[in-house]
C-alpha atoms as a PDB file:
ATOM      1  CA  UNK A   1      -3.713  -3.578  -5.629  1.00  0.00           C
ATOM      2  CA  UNK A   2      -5.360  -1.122  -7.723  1.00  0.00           C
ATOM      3  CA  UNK A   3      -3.887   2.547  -8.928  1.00  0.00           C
ATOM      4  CA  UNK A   4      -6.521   3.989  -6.564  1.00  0.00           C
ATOM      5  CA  UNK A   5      -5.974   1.684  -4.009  1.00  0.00           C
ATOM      6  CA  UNK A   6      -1.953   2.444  -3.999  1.00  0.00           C
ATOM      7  CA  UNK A   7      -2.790   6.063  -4.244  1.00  0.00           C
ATOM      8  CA  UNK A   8      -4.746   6.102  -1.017  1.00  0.00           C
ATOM      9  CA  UNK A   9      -1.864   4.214   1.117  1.00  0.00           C
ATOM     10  CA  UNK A  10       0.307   6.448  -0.029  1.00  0.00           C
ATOM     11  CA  UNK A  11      -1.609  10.144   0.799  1.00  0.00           C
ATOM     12  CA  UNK A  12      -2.743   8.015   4.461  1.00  0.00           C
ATOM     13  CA  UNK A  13       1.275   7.006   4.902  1.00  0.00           C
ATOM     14  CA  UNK A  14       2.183  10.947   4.267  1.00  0.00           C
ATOM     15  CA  UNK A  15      -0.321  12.111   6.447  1.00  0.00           C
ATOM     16  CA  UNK A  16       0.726   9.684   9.346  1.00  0.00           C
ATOM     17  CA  UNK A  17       4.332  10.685   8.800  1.00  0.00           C
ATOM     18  CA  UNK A  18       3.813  14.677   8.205  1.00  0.00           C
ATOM     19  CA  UNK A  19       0.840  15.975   9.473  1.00  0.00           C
ATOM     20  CA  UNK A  20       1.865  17.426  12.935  1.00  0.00           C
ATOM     21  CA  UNK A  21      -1.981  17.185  14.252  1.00  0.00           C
ATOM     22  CA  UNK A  22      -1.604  13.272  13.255  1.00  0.00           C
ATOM     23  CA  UNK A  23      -1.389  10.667  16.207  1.00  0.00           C
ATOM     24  CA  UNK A  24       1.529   8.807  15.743  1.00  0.00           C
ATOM     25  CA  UNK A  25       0.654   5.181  14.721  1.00  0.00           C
ATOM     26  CA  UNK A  26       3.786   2.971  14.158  1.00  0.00           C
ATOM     27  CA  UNK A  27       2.144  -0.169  13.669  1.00  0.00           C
ATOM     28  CA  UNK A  28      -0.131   1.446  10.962  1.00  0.00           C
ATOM     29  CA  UNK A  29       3.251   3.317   9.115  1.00  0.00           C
ATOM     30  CA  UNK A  30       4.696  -0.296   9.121  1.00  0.00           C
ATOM     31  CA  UNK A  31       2.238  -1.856   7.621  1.00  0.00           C
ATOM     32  CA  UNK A  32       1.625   0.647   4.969  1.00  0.00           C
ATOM     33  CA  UNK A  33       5.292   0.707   4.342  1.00  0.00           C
ATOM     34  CA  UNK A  34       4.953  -3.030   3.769  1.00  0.00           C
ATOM     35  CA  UNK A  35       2.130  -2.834   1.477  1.00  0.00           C
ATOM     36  CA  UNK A  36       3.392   0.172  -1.004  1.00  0.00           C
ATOM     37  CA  UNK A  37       7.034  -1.150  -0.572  1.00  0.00           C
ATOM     38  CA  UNK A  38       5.310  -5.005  -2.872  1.00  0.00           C
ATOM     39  CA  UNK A  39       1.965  -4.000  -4.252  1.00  0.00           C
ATOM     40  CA  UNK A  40       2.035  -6.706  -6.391  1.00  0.00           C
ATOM     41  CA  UNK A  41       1.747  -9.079  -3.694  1.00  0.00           C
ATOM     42  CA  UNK A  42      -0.692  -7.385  -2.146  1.00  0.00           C
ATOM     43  CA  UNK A  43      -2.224  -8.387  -5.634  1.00  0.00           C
ATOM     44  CA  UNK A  44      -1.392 -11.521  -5.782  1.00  0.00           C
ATOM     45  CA  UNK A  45      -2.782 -12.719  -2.140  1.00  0.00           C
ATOM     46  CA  UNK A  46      -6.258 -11.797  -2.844  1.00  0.00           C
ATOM     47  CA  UNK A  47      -8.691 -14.647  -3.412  1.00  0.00           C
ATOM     48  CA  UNK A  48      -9.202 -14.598  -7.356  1.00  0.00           C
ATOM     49  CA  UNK A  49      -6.629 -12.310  -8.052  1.00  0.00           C
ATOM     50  CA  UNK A  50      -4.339 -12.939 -10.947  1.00  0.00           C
ATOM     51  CA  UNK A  51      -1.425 -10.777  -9.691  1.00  0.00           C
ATOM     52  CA  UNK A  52      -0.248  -7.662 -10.972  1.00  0.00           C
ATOM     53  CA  UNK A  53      -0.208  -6.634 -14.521  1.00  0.00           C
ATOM     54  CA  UNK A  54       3.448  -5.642 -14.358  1.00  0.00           C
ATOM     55  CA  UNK A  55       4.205  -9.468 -12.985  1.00  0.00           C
ATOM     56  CA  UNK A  56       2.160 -10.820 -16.035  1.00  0.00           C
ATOM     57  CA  UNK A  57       4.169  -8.464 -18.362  1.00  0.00           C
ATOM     58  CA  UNK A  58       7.568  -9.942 -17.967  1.00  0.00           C
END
């Protein structure tokens, strides 16, 4: 997953979770959670995708 892409999940995750006028949408929050929580296999799961940098790094 990209900067951007992370970057997005996360503003859309605080908006679910703080933004009173915001319909509550648990199965969304989850599954953000899950993505932001490993973005690197988020990464690594995408057709053609050679993982995250960080992963490569080490």
């Amino acid at each position: 997953m990209t900067g951007a892409e992370y970057s997005r999940k996360l503003d859309e995750l605080d908006r679910l979770l703080n933004d009173p006028d915001a319909p509550m949408q648990p199965d969304r929050v989850w599954c953000l959670l899950a993505e932001v929580s490993r973005p690197e296999a988020t990464a690594a799961d995408r057709p053609g995708s050679k993982g995250s940098p960080r992963l490569a790094a080490r």
